[in-house]
N, C-alpha and C. Protein backbone atom coordinates (compact mmCIF):
# COMPACT_ATOMS: atom_id res chain seq x y z
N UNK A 1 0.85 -1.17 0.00
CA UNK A 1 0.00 0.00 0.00
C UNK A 1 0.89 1.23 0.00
N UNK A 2 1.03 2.05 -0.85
CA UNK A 2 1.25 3.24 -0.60
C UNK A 2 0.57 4.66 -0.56
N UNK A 3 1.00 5.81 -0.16
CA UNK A 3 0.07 6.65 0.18
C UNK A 3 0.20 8.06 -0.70
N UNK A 4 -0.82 8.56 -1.21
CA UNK A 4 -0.83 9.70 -2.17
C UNK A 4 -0.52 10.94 -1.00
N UNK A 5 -0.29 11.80 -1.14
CA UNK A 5 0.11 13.47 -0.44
C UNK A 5 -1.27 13.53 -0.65
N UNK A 6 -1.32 14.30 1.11
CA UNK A 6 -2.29 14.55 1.44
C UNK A 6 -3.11 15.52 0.83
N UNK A 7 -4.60 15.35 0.06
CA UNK A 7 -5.24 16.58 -1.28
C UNK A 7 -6.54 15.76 -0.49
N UNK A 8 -7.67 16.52 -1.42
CA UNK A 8 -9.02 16.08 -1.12
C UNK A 8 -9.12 15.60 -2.08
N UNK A 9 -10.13 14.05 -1.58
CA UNK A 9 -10.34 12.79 -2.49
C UNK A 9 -10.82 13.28 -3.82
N UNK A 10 -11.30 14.16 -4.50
CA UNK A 10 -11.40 14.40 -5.74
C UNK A 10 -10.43 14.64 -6.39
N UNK A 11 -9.23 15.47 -6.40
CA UNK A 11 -7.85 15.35 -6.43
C UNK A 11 -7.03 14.07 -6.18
N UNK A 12 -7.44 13.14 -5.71
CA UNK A 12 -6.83 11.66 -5.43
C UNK A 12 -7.52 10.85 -6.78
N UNK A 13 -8.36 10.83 -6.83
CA UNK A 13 -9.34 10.26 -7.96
C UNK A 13 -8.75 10.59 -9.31
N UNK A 14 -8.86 11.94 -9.52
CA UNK A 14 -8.30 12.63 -10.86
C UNK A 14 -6.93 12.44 -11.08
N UNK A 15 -6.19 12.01 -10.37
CA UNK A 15 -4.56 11.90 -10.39
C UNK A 15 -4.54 10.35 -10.87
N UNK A 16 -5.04 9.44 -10.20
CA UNK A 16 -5.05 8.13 -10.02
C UNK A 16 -5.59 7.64 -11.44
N UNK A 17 -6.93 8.29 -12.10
CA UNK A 17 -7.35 8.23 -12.93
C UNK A 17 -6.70 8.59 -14.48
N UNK A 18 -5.46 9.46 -14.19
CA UNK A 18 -4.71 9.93 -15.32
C UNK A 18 -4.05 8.65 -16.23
N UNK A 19 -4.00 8.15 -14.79
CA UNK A 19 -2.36 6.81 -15.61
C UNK A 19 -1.15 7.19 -15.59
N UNK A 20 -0.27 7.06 -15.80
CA UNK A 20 1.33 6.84 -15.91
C UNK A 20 1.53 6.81 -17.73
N UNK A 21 2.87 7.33 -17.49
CA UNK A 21 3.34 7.32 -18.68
C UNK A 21 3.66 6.22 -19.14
N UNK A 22 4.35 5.46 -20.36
CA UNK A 22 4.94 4.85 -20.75
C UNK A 22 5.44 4.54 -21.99
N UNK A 23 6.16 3.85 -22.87
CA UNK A 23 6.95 4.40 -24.15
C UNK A 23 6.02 3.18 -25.20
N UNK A 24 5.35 3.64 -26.20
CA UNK A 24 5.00 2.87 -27.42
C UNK A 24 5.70 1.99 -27.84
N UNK A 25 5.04 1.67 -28.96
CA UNK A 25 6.32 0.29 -30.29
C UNK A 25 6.96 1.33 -30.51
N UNK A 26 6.75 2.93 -31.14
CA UNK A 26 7.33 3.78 -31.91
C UNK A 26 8.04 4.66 -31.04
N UNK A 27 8.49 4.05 -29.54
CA UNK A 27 9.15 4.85 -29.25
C UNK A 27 8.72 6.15 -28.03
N UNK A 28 7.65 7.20 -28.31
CA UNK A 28 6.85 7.84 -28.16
C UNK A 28 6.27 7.64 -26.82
N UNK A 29 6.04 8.23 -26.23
CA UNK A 29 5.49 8.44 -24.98
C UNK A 29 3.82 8.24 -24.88
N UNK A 30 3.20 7.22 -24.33
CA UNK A 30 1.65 7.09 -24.80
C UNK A 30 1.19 7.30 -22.81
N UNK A 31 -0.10 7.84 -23.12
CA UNK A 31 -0.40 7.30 -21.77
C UNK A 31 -1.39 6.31 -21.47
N UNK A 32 -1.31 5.79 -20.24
CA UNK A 32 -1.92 4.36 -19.82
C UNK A 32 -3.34 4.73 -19.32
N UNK A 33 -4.22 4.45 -19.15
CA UNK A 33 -5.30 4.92 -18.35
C UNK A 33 -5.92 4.03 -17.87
N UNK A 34 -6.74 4.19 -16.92
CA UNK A 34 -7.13 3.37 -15.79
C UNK A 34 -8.44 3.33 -15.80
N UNK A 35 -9.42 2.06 -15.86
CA UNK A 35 -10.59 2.57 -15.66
C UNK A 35 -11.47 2.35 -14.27
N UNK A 36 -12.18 3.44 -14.32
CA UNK A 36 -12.80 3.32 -12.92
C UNK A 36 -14.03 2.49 -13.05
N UNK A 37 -14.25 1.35 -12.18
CA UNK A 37 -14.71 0.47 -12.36
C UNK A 37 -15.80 -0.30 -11.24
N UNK A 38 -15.39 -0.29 -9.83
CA UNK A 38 -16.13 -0.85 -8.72
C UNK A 38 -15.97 -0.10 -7.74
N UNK A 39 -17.16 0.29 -6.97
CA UNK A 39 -17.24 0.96 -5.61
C UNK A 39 -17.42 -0.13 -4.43
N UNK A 40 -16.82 -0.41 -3.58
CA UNK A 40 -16.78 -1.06 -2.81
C UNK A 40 -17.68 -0.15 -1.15
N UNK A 41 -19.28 0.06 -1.41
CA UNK A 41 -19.97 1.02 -0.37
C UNK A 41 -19.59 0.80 0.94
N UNK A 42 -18.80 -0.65 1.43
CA UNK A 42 -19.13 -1.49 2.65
C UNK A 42 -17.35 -0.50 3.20
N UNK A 43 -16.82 -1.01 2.56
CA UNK A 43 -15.31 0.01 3.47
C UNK A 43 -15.03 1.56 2.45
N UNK A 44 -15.93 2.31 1.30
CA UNK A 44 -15.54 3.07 0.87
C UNK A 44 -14.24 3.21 0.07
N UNK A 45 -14.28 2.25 -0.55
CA UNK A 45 -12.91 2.14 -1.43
C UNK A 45 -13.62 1.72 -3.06
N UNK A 46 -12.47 2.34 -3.86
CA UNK A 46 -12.70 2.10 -5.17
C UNK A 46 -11.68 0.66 -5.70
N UNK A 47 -12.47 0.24 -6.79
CA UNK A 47 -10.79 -0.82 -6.73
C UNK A 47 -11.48 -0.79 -8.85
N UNK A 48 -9.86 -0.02 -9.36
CA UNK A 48 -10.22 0.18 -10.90
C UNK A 48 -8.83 -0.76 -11.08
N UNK A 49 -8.73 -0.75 -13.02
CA UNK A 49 -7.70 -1.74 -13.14
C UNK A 49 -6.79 -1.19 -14.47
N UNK A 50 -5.92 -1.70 -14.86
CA UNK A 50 -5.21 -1.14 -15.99
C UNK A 50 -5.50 -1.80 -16.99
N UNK A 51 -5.80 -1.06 -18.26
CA UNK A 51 -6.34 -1.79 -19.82
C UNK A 51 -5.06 -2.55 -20.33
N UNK A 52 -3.82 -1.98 -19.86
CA UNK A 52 -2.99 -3.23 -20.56
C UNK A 52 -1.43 -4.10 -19.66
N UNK A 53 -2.32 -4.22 -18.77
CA UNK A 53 -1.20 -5.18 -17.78
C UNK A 53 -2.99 -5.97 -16.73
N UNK A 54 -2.20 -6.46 -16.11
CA UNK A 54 -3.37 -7.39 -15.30
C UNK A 54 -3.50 -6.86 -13.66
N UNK A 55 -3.18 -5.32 -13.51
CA UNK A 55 -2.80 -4.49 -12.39
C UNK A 55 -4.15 -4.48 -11.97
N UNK A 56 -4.50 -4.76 -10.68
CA UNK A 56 -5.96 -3.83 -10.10
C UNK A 56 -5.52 -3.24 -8.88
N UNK A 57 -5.94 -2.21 -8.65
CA UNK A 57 -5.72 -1.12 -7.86
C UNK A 57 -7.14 -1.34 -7.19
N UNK A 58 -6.79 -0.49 -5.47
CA UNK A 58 -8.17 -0.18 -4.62
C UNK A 58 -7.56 1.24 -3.55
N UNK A 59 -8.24 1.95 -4.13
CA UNK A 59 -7.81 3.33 -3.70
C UNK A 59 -8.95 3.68 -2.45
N UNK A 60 -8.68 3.67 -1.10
CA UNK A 60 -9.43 3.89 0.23
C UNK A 60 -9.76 5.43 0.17
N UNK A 61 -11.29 5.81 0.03
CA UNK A 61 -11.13 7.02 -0.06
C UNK A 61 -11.29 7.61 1.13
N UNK A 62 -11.20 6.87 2.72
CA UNK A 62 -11.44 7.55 3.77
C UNK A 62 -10.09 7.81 3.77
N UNK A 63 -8.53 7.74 3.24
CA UNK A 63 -7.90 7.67 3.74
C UNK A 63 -6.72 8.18 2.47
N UNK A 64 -7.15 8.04 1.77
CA UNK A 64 -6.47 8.17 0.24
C UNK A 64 -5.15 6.95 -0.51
N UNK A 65 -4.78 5.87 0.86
CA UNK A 65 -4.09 5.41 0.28
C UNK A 65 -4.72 4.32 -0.76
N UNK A 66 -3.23 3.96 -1.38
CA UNK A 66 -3.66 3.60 -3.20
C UNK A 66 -2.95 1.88 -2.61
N UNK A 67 -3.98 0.81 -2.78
CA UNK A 67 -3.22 -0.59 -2.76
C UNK A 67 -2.67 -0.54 -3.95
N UNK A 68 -1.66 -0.52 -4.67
CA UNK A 68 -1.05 -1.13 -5.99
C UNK A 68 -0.61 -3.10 -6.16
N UNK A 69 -0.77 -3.24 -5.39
CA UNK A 69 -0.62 -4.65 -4.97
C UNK A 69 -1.74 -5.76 -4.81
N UNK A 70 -2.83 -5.70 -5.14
CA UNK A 70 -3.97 -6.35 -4.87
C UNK A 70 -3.86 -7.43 -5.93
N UNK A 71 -3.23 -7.43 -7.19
CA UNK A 71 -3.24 -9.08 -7.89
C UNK A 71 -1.85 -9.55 -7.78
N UNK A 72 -0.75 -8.71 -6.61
CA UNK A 72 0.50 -9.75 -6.92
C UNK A 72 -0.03 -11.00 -6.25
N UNK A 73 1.04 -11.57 -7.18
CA UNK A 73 1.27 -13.33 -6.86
C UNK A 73 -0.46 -13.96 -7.22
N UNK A 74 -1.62 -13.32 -7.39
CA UNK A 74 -2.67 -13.52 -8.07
C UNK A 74 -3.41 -13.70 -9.43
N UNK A 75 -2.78 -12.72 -10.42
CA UNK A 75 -3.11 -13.02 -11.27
C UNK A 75 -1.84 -12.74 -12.25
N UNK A 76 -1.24 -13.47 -12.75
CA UNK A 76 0.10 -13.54 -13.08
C UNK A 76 -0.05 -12.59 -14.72
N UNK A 77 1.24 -11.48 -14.92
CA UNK A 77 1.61 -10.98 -15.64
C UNK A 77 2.04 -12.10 -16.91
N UNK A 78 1.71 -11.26 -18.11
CA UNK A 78 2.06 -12.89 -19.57
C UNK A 78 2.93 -12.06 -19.86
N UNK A 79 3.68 -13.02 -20.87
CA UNK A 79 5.09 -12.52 -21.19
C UNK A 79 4.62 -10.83 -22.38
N UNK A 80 5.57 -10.48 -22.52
CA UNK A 80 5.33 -9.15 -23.16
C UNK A 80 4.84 -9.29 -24.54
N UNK A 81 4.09 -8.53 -25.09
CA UNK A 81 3.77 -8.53 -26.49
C UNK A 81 3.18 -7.32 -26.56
N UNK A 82 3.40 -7.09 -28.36
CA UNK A 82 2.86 -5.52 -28.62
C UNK A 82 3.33 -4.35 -27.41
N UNK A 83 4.87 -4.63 -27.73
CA UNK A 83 5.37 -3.05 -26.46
C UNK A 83 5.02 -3.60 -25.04
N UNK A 84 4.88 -3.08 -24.43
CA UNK A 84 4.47 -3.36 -22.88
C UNK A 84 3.61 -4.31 -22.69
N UNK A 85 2.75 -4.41 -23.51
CA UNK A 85 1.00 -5.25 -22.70
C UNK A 85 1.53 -6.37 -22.47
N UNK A 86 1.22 -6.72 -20.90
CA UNK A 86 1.80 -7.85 -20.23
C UNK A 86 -0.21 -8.56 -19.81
N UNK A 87 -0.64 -8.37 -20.26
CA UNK A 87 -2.51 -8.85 -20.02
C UNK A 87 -3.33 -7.54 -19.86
N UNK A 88 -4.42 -8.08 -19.50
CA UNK A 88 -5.44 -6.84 -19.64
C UNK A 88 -6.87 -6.98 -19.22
N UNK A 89 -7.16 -6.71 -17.87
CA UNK A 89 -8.56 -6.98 -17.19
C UNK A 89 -9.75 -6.62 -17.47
N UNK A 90 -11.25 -7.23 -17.74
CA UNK A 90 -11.92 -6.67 -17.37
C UNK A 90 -12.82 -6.86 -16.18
N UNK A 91 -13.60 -5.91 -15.71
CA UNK A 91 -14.27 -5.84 -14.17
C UNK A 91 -15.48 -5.70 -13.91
N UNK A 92 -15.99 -7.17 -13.02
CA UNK A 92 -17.54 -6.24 -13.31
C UNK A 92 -17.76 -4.85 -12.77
N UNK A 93 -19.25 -4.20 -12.89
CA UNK A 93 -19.42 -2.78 -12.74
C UNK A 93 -19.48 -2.91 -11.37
N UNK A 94 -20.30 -3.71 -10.50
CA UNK A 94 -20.90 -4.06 -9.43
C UNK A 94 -20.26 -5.48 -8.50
N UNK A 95 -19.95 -5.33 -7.38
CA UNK A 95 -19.80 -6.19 -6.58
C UNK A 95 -20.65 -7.29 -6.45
N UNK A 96 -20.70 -8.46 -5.87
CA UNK A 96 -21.45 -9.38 -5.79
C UNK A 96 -21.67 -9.22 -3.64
N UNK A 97 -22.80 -8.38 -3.38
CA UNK A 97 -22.65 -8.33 -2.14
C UNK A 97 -22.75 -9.35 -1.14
N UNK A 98 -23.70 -10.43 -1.47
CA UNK A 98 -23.84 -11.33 -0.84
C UNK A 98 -22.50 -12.16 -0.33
N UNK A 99 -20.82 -12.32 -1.29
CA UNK A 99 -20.21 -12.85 -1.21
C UNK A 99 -19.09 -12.12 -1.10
N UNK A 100 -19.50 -10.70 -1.11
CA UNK A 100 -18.59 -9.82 -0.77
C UNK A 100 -17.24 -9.98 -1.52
N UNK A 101 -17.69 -10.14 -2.95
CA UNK A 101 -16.45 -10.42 -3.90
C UNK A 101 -16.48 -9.13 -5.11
N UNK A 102 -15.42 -9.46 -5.67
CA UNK A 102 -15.62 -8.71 -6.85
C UNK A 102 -14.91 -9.13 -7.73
N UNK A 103 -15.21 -9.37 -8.88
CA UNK A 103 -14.98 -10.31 -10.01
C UNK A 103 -14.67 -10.12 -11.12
N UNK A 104 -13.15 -10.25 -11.50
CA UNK A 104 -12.02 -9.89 -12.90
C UNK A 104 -12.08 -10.80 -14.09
N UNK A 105 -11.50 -10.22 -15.15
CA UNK A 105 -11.30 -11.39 -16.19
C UNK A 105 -10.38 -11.05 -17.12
N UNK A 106 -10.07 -12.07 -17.45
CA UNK A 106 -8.53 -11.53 -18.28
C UNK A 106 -9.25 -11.49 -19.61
N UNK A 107 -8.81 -10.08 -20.85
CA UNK A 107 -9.28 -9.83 -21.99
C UNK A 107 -8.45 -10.38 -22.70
N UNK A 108 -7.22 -9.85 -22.93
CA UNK A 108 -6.44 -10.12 -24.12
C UNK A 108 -5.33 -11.10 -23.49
N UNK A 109 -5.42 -11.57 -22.35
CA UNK A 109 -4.46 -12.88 -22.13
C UNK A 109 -5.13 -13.94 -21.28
N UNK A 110 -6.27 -14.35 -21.99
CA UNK A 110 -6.65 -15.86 -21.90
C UNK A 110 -8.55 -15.52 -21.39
N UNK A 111 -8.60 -16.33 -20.51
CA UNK A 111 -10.25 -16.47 -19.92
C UNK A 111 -10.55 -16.69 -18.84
N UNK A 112 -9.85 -16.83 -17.60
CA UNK A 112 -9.77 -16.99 -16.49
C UNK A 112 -10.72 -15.61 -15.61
N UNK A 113 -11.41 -15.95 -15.10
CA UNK A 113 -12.16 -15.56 -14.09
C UNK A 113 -11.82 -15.40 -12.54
N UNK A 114 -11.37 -14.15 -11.98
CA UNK A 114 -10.94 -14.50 -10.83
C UNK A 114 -11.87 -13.32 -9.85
N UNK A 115 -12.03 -14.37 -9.00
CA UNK A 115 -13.07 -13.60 -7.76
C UNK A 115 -12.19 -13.69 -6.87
N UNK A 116 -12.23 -11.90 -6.26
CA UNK A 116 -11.72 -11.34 -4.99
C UNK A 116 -11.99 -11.22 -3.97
N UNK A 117 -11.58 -11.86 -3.01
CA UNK A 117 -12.50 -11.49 -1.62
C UNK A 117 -12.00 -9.06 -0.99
N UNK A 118 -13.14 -8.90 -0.99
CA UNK A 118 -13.33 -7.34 -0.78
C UNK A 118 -12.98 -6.42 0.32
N UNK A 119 -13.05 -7.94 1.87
CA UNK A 119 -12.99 -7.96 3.11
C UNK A 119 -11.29 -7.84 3.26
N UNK A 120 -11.06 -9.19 2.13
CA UNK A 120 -9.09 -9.41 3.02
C UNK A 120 -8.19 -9.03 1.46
N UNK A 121 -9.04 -8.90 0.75
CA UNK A 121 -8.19 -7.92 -0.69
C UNK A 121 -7.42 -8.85 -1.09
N UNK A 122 -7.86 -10.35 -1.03
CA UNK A 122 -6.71 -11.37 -1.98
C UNK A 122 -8.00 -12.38 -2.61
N UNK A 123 -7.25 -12.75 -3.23
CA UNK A 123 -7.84 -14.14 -4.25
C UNK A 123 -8.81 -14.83 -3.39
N UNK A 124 -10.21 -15.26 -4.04
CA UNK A 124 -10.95 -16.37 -3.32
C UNK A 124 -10.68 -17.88 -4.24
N UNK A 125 -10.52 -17.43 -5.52
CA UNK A 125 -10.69 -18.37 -6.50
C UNK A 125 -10.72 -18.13 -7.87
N UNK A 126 -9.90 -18.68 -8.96
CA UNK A 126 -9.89 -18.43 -10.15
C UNK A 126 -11.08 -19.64 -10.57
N UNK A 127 -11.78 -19.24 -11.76
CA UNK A 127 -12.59 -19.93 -12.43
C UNK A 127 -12.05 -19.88 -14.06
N UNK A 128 -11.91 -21.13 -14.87
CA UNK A 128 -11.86 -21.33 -16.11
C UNK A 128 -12.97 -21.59 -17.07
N UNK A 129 -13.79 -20.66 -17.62
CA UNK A 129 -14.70 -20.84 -18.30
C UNK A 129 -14.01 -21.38 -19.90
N UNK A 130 -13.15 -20.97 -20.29
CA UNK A 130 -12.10 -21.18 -21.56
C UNK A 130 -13.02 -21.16 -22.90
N UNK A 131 -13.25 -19.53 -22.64
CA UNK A 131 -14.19 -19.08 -23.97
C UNK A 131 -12.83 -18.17 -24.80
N UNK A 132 -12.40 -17.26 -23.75
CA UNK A 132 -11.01 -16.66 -24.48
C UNK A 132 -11.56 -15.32 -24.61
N UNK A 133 -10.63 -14.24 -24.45
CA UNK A 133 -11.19 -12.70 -24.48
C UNK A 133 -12.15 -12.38 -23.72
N UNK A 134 -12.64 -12.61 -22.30
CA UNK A 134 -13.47 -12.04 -21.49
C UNK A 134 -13.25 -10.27 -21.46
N UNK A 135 -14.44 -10.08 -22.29
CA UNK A 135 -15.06 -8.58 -22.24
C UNK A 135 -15.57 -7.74 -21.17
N UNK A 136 -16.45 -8.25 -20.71
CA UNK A 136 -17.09 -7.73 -19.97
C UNK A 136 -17.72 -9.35 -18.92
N UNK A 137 -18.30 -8.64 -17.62
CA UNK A 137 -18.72 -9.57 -16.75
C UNK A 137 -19.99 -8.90 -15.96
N UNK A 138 -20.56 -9.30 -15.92
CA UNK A 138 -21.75 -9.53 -14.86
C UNK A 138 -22.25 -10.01 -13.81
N UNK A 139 -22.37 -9.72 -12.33
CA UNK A 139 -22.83 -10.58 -11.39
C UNK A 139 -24.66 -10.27 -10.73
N UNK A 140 -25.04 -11.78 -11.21
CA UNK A 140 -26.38 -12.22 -10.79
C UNK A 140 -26.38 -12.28 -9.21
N UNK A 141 -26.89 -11.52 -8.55
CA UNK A 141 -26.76 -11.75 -7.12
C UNK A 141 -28.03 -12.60 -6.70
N UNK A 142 -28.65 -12.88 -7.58
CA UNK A 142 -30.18 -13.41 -7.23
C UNK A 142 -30.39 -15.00 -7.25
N UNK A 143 -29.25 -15.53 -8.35
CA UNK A 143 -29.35 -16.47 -8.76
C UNK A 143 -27.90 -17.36 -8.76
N UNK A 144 -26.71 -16.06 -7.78
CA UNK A 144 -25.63 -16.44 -7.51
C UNK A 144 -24.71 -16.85 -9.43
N UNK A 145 -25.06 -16.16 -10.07
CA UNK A 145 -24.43 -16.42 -11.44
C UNK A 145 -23.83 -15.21 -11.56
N UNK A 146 -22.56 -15.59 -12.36
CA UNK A 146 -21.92 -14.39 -13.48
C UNK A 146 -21.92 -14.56 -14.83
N UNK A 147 -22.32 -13.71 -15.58
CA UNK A 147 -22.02 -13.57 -17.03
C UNK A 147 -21.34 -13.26 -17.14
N UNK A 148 -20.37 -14.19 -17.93
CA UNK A 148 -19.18 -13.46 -18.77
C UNK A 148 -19.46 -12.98 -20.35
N UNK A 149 -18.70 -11.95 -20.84
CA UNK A 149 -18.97 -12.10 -22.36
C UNK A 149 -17.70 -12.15 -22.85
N UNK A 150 -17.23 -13.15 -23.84
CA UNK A 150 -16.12 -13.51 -24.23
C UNK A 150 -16.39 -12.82 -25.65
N UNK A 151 -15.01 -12.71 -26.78
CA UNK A 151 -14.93 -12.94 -27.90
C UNK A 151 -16.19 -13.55 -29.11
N UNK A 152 -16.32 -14.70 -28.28
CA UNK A 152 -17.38 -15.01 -29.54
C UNK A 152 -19.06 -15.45 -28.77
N UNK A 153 -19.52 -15.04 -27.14
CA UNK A 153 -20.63 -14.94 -27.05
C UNK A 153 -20.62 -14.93 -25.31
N UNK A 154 -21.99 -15.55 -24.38
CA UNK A 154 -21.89 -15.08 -23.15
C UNK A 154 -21.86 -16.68 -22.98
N UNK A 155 -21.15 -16.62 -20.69
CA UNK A 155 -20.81 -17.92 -20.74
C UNK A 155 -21.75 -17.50 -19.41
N UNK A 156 -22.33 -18.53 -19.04
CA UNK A 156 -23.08 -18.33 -17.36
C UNK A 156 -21.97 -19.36 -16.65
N UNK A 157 -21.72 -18.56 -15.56
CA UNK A 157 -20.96 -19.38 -14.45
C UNK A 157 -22.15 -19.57 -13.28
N UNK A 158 -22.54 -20.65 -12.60
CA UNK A 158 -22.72 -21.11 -11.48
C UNK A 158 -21.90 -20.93 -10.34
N UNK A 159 -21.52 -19.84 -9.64
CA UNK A 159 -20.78 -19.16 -8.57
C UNK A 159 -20.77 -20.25 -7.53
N UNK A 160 -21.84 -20.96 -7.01
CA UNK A 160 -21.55 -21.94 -6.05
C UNK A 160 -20.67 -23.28 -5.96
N UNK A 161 -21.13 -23.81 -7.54
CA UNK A 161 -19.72 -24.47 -7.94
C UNK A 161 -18.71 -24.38 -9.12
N UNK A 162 -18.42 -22.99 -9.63
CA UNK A 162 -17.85 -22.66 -10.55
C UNK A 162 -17.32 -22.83 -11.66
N UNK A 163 -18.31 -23.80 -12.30
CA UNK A 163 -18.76 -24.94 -13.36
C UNK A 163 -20.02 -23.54 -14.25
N UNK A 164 -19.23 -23.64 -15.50
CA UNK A 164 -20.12 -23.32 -16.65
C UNK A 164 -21.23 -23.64 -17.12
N UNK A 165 -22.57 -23.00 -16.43
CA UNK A 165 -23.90 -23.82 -16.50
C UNK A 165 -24.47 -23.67 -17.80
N UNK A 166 -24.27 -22.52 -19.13
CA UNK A 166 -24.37 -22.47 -20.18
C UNK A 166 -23.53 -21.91 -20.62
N UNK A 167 -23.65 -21.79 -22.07
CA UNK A 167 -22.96 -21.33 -22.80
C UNK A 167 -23.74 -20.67 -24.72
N UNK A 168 -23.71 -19.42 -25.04
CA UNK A 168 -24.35 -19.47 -25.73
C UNK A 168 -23.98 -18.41 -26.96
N UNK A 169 -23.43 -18.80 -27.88
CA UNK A 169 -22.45 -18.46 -29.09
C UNK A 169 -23.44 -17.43 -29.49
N UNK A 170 -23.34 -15.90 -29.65
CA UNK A 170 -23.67 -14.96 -30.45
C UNK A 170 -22.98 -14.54 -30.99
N UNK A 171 -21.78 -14.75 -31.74
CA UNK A 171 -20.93 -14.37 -32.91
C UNK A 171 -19.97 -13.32 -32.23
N UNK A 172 -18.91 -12.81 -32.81
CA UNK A 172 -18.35 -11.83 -32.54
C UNK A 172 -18.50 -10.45 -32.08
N UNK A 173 -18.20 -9.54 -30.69
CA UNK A 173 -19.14 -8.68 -30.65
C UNK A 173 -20.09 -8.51 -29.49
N UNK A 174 -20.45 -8.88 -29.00
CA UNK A 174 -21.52 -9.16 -28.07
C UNK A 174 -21.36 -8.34 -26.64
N UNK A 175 -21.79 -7.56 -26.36
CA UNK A 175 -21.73 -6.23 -25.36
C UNK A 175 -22.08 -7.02 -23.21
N UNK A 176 -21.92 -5.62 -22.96
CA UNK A 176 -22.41 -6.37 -21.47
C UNK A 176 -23.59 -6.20 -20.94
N UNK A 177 -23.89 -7.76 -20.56
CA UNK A 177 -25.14 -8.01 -20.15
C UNK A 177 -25.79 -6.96 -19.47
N UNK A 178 -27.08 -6.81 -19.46
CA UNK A 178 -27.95 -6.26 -18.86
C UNK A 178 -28.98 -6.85 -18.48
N UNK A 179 -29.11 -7.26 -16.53
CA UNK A 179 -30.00 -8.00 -16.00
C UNK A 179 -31.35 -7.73 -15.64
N UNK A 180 -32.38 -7.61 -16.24
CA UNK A 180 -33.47 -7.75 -15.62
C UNK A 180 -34.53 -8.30 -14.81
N UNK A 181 -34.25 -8.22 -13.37
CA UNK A 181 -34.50 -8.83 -12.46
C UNK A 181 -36.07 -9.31 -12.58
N UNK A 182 -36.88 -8.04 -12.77
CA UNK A 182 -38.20 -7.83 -12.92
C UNK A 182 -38.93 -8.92 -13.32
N UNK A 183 -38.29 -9.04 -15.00
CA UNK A 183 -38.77 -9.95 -16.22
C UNK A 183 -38.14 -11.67 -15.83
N UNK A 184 -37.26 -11.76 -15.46
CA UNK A 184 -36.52 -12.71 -15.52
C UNK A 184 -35.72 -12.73 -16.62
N UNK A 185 -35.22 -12.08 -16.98
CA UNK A 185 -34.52 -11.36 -18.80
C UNK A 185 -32.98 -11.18 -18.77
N UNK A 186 -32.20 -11.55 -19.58
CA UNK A 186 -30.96 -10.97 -19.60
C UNK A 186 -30.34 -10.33 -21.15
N UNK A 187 -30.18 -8.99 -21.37
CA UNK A 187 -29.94 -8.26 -22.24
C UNK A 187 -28.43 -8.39 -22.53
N UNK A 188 -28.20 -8.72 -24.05
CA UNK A 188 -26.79 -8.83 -24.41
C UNK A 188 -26.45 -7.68 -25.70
């Protein structure tokens, strides 16, 4: 954990949110950016991730410090390709409160699913759905499921035993779910 100079949390946010520098294929100075991604309401912390390494961050806003450390030894860096990109997460929007997790997926280096415990900020469990390119994710708190959306369509995970209960090919493309509790409906 380290700690930002002391500013008011909107100033912590906007800094954190910039990214870091780093050097292109061409050389050139590009910047990285971070997206903001999960509010964690229960301790007031944010936890966003980097588009091209497998970094997730959880920035305490009672307090301003920044965890930079929340996937070491968790979700392992791939060897380098295209300049820097060592992997590349995506996050659901929303926590899964009941289990007090919050739930990653690797985009551009593989399919692995990994749920965080929120409480002790380490690994509960990786899940292998092995669709490839997880886009976007979704957590069913109702029915204890996550949607993933991979590369070529959405995968339902069964959270209790983390076994792929469907699977259902919509071609290339396919956006993030949208649950409708109401209907019993899920929007892709």
């Amino acid at each position: 954990t380290s700690r930002l100079p002391p500013k008011p949390h909107s100033v912590h946010r906007a800094r954190v949110a910039e990214g870091s520098q780093s050097k292109g294929c061409d050389g050139r100075a590009q910047r990285r950016h971070h997206a903001w991604r999960e509010h964690d309401d229960k301790r007031d912390a944010i936890f966003y991730c980097s588009e091209w390494s497998n970094a997730i961050y959880r920035l305490d806003r009672r307090t301003g410090d920044v965890n930079r450390r929340v996937t070491a030894a968790a979700i392992p860096e791939q060897p380098r390709w295209l300049s820097d990109v060592t992997g590349s997460c995506a996050m659901a929007p929303l926590p899964h409160h009941g289990r007090d997790s919050l739930f990653v997926g690797t985009w551009l280096s593989g399919s692995t699913v990994y749920e965080i415990d929120l409480e002790r900020v380490r690994l509960r469990r990786p899940q292998e759905p092995r669709s490839g390119c997880i886009a976007n994710l979704v957590v069913d708190e109702q029915y204890d499921r996550l949607f993933t959306v991979s590369l070529w369509g959405v995968d339902v995970i069964d959270l209790r035993t983390g076994r792929v209960e469907r699977r259902m090919r919509t071609g290339t493309g396919a956006r993030m779910p949208v649950i409708d509790t109401q209907n019993g409906l899920v929007y892709v």
